[in-house]
Protein backbone atom coordinates (compact mmCIF):
# COMPACT_ATOMS: atom_id res chain seq x y z
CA UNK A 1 -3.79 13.17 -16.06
CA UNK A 2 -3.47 16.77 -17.39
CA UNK A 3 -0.82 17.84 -19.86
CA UNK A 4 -0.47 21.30 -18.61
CA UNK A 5 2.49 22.84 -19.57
CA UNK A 6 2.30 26.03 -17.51
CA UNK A 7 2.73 24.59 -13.91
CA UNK A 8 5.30 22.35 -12.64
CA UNK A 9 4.86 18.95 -13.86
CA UNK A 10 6.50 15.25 -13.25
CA UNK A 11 7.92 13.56 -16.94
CA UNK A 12 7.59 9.96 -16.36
CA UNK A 13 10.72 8.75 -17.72
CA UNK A 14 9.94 4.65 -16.33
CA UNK A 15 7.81 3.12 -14.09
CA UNK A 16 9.05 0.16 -12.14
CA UNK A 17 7.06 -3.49 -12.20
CA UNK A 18 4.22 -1.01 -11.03
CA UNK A 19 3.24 2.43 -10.41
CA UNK A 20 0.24 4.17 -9.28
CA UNK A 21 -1.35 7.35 -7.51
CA UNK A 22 -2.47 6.92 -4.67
CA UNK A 23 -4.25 9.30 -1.68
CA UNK A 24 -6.18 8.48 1.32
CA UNK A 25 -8.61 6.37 -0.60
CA UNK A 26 -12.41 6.68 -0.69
CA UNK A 27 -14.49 4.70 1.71
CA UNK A 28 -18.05 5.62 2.50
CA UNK A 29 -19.27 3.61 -0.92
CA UNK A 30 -19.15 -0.24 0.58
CA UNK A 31 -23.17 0.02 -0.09
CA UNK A 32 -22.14 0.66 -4.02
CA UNK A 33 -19.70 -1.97 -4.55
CA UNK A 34 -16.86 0.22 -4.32
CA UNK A 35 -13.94 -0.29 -2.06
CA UNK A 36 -11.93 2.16 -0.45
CA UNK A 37 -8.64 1.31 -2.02
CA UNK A 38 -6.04 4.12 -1.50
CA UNK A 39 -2.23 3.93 -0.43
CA UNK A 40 -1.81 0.19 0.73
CA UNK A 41 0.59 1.32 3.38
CA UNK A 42 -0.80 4.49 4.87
CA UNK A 43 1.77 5.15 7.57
CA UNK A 44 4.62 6.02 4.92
CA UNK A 45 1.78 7.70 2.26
CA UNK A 46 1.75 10.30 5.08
CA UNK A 47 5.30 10.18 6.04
CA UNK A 48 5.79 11.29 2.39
CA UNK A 49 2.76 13.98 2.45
CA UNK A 50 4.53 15.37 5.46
CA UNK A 51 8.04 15.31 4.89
CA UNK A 52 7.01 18.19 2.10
CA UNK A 53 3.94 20.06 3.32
CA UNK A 54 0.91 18.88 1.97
CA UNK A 55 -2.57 18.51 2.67
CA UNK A 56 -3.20 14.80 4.13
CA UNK A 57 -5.23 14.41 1.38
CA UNK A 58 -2.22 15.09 -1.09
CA UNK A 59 -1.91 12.20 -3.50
CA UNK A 60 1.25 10.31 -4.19
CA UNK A 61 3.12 7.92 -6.03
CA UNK A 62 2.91 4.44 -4.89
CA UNK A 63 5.69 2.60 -6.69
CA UNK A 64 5.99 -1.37 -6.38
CA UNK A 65 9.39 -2.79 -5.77
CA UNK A 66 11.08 0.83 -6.84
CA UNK A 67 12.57 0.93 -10.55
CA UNK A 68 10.75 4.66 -11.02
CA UNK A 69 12.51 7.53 -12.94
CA UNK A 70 10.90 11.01 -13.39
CA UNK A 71 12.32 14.39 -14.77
CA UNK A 72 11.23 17.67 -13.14
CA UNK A 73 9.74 20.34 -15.19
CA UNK A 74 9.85 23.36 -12.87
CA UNK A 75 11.50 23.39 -9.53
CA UNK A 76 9.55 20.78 -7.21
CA UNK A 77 10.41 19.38 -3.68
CA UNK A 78 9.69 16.32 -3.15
CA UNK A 79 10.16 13.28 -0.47
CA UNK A 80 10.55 8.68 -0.51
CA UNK A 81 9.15 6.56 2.12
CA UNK A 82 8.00 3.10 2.78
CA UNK A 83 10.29 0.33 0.87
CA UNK A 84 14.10 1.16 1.29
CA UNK A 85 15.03 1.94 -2.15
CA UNK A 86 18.48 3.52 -2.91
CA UNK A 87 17.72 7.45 -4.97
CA UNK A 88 19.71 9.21 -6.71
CA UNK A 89 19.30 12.90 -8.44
CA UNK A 90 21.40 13.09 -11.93
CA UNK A 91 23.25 10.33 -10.88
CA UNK A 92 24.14 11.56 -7.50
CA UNK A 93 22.89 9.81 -4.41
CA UNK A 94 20.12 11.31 -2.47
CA UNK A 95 18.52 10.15 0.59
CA UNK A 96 14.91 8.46 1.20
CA UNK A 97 12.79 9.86 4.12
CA UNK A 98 14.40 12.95 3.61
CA UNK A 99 13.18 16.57 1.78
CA UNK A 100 14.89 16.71 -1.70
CA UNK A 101 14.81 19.77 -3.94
CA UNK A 102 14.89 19.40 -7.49
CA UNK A 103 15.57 21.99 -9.88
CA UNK A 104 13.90 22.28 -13.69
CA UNK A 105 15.15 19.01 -15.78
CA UNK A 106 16.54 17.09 -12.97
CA UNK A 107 15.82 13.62 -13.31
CA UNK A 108 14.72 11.64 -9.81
CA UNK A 109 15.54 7.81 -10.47
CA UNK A 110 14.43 4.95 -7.94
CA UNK A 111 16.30 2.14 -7.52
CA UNK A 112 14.92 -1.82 -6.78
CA UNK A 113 13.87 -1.47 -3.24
CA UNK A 114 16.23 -3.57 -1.17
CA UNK A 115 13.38 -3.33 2.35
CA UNK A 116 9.40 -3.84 1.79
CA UNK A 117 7.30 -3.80 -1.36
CA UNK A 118 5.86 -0.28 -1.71
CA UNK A 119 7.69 3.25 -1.41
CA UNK A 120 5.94 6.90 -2.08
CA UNK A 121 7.03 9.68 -4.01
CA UNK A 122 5.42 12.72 -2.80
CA UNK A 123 5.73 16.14 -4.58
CA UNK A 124 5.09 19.89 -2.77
CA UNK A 125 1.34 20.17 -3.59
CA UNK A 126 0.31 16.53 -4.58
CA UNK A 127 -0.01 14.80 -7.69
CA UNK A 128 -3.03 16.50 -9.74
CA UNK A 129 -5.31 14.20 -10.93
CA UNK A 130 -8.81 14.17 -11.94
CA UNK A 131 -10.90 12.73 -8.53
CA UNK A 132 -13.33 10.12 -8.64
CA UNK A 133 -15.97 9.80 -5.73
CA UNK A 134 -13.55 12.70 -3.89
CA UNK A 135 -10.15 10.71 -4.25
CA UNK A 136 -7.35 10.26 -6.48
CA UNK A 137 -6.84 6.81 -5.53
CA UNK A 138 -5.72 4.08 -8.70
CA UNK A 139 -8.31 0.91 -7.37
CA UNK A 140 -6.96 -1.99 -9.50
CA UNK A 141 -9.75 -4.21 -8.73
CA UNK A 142 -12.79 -1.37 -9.92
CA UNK A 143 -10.68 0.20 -12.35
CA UNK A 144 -11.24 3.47 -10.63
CA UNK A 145 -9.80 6.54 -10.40
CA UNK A 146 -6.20 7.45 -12.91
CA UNK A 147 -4.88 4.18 -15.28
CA UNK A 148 -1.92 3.18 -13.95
CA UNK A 149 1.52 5.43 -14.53
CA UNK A 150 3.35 4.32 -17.99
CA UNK A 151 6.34 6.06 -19.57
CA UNK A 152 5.89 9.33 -21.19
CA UNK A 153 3.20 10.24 -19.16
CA UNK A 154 3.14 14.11 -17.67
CA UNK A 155 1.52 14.31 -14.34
CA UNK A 156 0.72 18.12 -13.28
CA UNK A 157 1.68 19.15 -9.83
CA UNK A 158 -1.65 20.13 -7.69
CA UNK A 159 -1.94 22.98 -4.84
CA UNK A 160 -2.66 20.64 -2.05
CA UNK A 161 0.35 22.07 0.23
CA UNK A 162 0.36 23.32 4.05
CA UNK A 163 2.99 24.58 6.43
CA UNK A 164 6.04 23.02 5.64
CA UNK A 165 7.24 20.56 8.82
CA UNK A 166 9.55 21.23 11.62
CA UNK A 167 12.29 18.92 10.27
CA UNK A 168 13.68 17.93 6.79
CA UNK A 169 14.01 14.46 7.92
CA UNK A 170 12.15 11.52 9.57
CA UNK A 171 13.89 8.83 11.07
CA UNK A 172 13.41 5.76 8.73
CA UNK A 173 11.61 2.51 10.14
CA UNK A 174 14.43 -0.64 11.56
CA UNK A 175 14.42 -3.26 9.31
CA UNK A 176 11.64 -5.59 9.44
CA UNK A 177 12.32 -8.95 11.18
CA UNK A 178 12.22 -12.14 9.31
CA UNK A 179 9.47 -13.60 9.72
CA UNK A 180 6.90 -10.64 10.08
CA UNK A 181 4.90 -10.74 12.52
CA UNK A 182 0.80 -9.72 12.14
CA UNK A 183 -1.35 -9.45 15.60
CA UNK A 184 -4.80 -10.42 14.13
CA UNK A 185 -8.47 -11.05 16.21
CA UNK A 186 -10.17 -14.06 15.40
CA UNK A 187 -13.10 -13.86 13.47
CA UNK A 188 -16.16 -13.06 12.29
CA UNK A 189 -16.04 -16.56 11.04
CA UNK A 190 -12.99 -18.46 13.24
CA UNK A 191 -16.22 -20.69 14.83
CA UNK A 192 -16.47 -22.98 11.22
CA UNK A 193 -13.00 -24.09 11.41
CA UNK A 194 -11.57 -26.97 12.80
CA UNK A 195 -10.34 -26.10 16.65
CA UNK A 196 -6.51 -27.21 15.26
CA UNK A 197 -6.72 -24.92 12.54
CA UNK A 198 -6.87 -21.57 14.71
CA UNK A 199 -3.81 -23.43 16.25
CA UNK A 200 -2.43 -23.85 12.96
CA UNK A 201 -3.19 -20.03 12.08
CA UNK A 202 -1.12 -19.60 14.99
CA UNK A 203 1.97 -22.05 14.95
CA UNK A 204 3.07 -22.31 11.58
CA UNK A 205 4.96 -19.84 9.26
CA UNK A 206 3.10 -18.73 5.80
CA UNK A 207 5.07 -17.53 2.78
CA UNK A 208 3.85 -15.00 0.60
CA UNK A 209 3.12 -16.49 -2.62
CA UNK A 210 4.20 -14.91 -6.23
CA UNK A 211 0.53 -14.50 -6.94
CA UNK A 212 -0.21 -10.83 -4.33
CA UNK A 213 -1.49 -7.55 -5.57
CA UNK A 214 -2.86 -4.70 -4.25
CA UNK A 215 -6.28 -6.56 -3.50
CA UNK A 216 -4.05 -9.37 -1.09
CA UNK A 217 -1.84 -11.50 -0.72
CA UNK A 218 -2.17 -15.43 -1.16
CA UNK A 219 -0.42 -17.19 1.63
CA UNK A 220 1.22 -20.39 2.12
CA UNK A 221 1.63 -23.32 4.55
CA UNK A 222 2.65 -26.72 5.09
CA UNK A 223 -1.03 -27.54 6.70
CA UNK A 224 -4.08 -25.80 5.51
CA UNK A 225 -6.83 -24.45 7.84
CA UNK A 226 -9.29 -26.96 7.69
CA UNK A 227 -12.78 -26.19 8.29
CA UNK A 228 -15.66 -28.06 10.29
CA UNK A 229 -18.52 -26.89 8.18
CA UNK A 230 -17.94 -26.43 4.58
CA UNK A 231 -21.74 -25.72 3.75
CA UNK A 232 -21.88 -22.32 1.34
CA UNK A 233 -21.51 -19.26 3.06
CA UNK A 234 -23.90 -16.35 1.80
CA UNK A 235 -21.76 -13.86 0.51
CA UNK A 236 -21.20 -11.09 3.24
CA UNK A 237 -18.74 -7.35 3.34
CA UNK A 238 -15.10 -7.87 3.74
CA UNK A 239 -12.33 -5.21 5.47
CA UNK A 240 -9.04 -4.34 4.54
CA UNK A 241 -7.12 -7.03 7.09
CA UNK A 242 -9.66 -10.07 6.32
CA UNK A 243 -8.18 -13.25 6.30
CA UNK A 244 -10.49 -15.00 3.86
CA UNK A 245 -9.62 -18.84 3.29
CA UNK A 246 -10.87 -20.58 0.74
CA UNK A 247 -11.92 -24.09 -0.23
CA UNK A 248 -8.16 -25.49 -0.18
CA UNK A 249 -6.87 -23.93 2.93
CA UNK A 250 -4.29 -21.68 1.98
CA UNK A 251 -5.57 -18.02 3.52
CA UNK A 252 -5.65 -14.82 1.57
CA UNK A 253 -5.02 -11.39 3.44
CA UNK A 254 -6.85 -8.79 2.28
CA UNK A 255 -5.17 -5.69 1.18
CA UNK A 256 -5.98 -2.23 -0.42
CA UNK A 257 -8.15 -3.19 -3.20
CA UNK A 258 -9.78 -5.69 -1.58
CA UNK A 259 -13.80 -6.84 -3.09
CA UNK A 260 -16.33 -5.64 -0.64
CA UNK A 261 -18.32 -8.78 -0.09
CA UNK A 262 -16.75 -11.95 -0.17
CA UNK A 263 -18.46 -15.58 -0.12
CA UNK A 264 -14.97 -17.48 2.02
CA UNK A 265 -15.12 -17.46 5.56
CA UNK A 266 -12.89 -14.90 7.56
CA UNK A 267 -10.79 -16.76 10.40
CA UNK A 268 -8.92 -13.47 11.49
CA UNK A 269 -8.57 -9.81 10.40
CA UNK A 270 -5.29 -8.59 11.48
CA UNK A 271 -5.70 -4.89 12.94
CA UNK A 272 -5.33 -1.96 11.38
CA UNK A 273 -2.03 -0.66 13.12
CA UNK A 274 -0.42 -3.84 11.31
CA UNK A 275 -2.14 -2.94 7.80
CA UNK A 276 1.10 -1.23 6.94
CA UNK A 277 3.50 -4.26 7.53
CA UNK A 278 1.21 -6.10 5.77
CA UNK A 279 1.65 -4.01 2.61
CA UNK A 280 4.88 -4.22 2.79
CA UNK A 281 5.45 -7.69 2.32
CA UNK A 282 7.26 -9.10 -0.82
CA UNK A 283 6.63 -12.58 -2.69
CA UNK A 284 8.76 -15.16 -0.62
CA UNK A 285 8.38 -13.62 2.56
CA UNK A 286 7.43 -15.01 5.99
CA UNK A 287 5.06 -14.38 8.22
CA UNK A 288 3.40 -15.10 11.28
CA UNK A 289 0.52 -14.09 13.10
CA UNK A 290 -0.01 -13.36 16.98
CA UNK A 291 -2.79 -12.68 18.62
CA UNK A 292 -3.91 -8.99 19.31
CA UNK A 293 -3.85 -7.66 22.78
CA UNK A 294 -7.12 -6.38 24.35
CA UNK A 295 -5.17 -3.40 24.22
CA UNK A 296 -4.24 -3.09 20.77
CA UNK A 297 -6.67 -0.48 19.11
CA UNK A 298 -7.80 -0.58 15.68
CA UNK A 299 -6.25 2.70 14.01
């Protein structure tokens, strides 16, 4: 990340448990080992990206469980989305999924979120980092693209912005029900389990264990999905969505920064337009999963 002292620019004053930029990701380089990654929860990336003007292909701040405080140098406009997280501008309460205009030295502070994992800060013209492989995207798994944000850091503002939107507002998501609920399609591998364990999938909450990232999260149930073959699988390309279950049951949903290949059997992928709500989804939560509609389409 540039020190440039001659454009607008972002002080990082803290960070939160975890904060990273993010964009649209990169796929097209499966065949190289290298995942997409990008903004875990895509839906309020954009929110954020449109909310001040930018490019789609703008890059953000994805900040884990809030806790981020930045200081503007320059006057920058910028916009929160995703997790609920209470803001406030020099003290003064300011308003997620909302434009907010900062002047030169104000300092933006994020507090814990309080709905969902992930929020994103976007700025007017994108955070300017150096691309790899045409994105911006932080993959924690390759160790691509910028190290993650740490205090003291200066991160340039880019040039990245469009028209600016119709409204200065968009109406924030209802709060997620308790437990979640994920429509998934079985497969490609649902035929090597045990016909109770798709029932099980099914019929039984899973809590989100302490142990997620941005590659998945490790679920948790009372009964594990047990499989009817349990011969070595060859090792074969995984999607964002995957449930992948390993040897002792428990699933693992596949999330951002997921490996490409993967040598566990998939029982379900749950479909893209639930990818979001999946993202958001903090250590102790619930979930269940439904089956997808023929008509749900995979975004």
């Amino acid at each position: 990340m540039r020190d440039n002292r001659w454009v607008a620019w972002l002080e990082v004053l803290r960070t939160g448990a975890l904060t990273t930029v993010q964009d649209r990701g990169r796929p097209g380089f499966g065949a190289l080992g290298v995942g997409a990654s990008g903004a875990a929860d895509r839906g309020s990336h954009d929110s954020a990206n449109r909310l001040v003007g930018n490019d789609p292909g703008a890059a953000t701040l994805e900040v884990t469980l809030g806790g981020l405080a930045v200081r503007a140098h320059g006057d920058l406009t910028v916009a929160v989305t995703g997790a609920r997280v209470p803001l406030s501008v020099n003290h003064t309460p300011s308003a997620d999924y909302s434009v907010v205009h900062l002047s030169d030295g104000d300092v933006l502070a994020l507090g814990n979120a309080t709905d969902g994992l992930r929020c994103y800060l976007a700025v007017r013209g994108g955070v300017d980092a150096p691309p790899t492989l045409g994105s911006r995207a932080t993959d924690t798994l390759a160790g691509l693209g910028p190290e993650p944000v740490r205090a003291g850091d200066r991160l340039a503002v880019g040039e990245l912005s469009s028209d600016w939107p119709a409204d200065e507002i968009i109406p924030p998501p209802p709060a997620k029900p308790s437990p979640a609920r994920l429509r998934v399609r079985l497969g490609p591998r649902s035929e090597l389990f045990e016909t109770a364990a798709v029932d099980t999938l099914f019929g039984q909450p899973w809590t989100v264990s302490t142990d997620s990232n941005r590659v998945g999260a490790r679920l948790r149930g009372d009964e594990p999905l047990r499989r009817r073959d349990t011969s070595e699988l060859a090792s074969e390309g995984m999607v964002p969505g995957s449930l992948q279950v390993p040897s002792g049951g428990q699933p693992v949903l596949f999330l951002a920064d997921h490996p490409v290949t993967g040598g566990y059997p998939v029982i379900a992928v749950v479909v893209d337009a639930d990818l979001g709500v999946a993202a958001q989804l903090v250590p102790g939560a619930q979930v269940r999963f439904e089956r997808a509609s023929s008509s749900s389409q995979r975004g």
